[in-house]
N, C-alpha and C. Protein backbone atom coordinates (compact mmCIF):
# COMPACT_ATOMS: atom_id res chain seq x y z
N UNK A 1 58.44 98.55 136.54
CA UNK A 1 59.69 98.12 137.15
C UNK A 1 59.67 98.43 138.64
N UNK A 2 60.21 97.41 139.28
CA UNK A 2 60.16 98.06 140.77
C UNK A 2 61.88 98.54 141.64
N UNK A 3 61.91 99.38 142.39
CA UNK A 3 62.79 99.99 142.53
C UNK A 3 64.46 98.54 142.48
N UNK A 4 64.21 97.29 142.87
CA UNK A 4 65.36 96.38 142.75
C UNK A 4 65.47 96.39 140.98
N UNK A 5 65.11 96.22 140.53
CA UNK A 5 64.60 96.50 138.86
C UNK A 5 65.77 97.48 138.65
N UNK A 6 65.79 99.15 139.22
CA UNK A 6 65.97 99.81 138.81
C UNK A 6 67.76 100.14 139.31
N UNK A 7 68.01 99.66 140.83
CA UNK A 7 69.32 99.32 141.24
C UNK A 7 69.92 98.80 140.34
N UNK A 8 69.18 97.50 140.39
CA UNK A 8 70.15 96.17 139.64
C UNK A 8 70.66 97.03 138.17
N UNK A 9 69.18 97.33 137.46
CA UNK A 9 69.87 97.99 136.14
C UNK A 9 71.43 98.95 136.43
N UNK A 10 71.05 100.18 137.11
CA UNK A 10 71.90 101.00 137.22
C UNK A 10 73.67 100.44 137.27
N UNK A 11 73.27 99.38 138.49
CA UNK A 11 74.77 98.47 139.03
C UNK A 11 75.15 97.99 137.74
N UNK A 12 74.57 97.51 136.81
CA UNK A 12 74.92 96.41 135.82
C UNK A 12 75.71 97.61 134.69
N UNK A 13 75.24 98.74 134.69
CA UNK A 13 75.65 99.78 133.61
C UNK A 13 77.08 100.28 133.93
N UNK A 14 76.69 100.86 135.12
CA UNK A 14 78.31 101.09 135.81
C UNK A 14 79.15 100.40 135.98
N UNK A 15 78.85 98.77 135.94
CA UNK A 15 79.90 97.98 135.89
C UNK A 15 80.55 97.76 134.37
N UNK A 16 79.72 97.81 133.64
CA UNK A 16 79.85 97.55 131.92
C UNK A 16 80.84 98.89 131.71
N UNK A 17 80.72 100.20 132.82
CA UNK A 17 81.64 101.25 131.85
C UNK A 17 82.64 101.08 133.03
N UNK A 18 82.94 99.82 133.70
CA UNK A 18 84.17 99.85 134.14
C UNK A 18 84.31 100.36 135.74
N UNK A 19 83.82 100.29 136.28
CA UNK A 19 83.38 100.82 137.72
C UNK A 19 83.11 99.13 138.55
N UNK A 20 84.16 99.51 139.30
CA UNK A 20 84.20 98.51 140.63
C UNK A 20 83.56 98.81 141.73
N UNK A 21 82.84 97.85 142.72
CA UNK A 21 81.68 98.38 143.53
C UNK A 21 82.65 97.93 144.60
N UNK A 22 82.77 98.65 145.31
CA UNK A 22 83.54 97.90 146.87
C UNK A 22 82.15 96.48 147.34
N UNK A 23 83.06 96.36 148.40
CA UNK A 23 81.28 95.86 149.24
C UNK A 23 80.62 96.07 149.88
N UNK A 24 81.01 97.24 150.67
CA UNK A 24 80.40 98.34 151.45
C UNK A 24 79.41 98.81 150.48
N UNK A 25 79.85 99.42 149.07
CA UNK A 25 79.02 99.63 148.20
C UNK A 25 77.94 99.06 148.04
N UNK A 26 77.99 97.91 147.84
CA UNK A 26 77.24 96.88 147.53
C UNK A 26 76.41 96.79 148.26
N UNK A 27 76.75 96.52 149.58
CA UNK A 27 75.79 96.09 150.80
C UNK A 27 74.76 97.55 150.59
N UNK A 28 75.23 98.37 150.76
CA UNK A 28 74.02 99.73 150.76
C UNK A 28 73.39 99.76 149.28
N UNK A 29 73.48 99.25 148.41
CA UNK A 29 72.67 99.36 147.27
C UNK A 29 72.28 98.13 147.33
N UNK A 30 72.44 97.13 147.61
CA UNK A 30 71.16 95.89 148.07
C UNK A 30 70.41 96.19 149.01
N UNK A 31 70.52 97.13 150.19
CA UNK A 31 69.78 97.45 151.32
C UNK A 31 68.73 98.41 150.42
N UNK A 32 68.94 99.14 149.67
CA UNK A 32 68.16 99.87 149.06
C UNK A 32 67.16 99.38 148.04
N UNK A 33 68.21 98.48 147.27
CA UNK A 33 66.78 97.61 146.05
C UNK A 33 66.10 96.44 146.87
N UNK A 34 66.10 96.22 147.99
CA UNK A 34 65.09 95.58 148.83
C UNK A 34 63.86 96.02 150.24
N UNK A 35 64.63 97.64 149.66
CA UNK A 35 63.54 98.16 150.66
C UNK A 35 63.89 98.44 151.96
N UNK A 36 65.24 97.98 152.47
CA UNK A 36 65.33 97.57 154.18
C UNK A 36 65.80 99.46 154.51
N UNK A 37 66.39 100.40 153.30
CA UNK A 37 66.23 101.39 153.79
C UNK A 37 66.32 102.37 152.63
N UNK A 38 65.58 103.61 152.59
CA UNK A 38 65.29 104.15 152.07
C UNK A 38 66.52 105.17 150.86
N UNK A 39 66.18 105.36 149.33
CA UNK A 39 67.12 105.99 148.77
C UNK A 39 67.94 107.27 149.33
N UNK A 40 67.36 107.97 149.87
CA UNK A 40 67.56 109.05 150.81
C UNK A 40 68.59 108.85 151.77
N UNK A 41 68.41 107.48 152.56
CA UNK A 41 68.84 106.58 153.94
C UNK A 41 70.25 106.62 152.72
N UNK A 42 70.45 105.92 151.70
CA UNK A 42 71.23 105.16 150.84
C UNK A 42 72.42 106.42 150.87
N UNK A 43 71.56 107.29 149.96
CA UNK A 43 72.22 108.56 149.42
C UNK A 43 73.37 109.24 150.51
N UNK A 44 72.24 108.94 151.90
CA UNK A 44 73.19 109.74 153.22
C UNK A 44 74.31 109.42 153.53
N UNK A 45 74.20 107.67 153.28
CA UNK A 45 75.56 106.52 153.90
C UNK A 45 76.74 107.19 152.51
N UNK A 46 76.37 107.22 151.15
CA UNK A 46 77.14 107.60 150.47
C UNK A 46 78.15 108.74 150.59
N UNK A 47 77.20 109.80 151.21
CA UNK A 47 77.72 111.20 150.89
C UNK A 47 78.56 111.54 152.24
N UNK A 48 78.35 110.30 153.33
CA UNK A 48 79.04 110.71 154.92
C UNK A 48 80.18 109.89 154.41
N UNK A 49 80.42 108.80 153.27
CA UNK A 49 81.51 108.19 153.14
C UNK A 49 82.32 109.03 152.37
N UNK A 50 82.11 109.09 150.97
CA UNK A 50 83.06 110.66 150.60
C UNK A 50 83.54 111.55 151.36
N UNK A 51 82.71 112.22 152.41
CA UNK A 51 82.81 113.37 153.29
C UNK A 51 84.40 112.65 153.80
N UNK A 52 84.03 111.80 154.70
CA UNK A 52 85.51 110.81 155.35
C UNK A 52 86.67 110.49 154.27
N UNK A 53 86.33 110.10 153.53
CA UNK A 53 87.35 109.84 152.60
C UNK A 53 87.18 111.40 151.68
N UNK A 54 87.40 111.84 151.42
CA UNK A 54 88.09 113.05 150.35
C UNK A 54 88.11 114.37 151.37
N UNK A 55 87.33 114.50 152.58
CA UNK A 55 87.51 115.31 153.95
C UNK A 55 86.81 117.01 153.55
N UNK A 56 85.62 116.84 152.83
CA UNK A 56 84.95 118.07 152.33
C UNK A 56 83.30 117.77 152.50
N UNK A 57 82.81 118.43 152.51
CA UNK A 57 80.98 118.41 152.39
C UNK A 57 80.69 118.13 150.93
N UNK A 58 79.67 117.23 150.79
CA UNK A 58 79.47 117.40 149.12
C UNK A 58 78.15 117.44 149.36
């Protein structure tokens, strides 16, 4: 399987248990299952967006 393989799966599961993807979301987990930037890169955009929205370090 190659890592879009493994996005796409993931996206498709979380949506099945009911989880809405913004499109911000979206856009950074297509940037990721195509390579343009790294899971790490992905993970960072995630965890600086929580940080802003809920106003804590995670």
């Amino acid at each position: 399987m190659t890592i879009k393989d493994y996005v796409t799966s993931a996206m498709k599961s979380f949506e099945l248990e009911g989880f809405v993807y913004t499109t911000e979301e979206k856009e950074v987990l297509n940037k990721v299952a195509n390579e343009e930037i790294s899971i790490d890169e992905g993970k960072a955009i995630f965890m600086q967006e929580l940080t802003r929205k809920y106003g804590t370090k995670f």
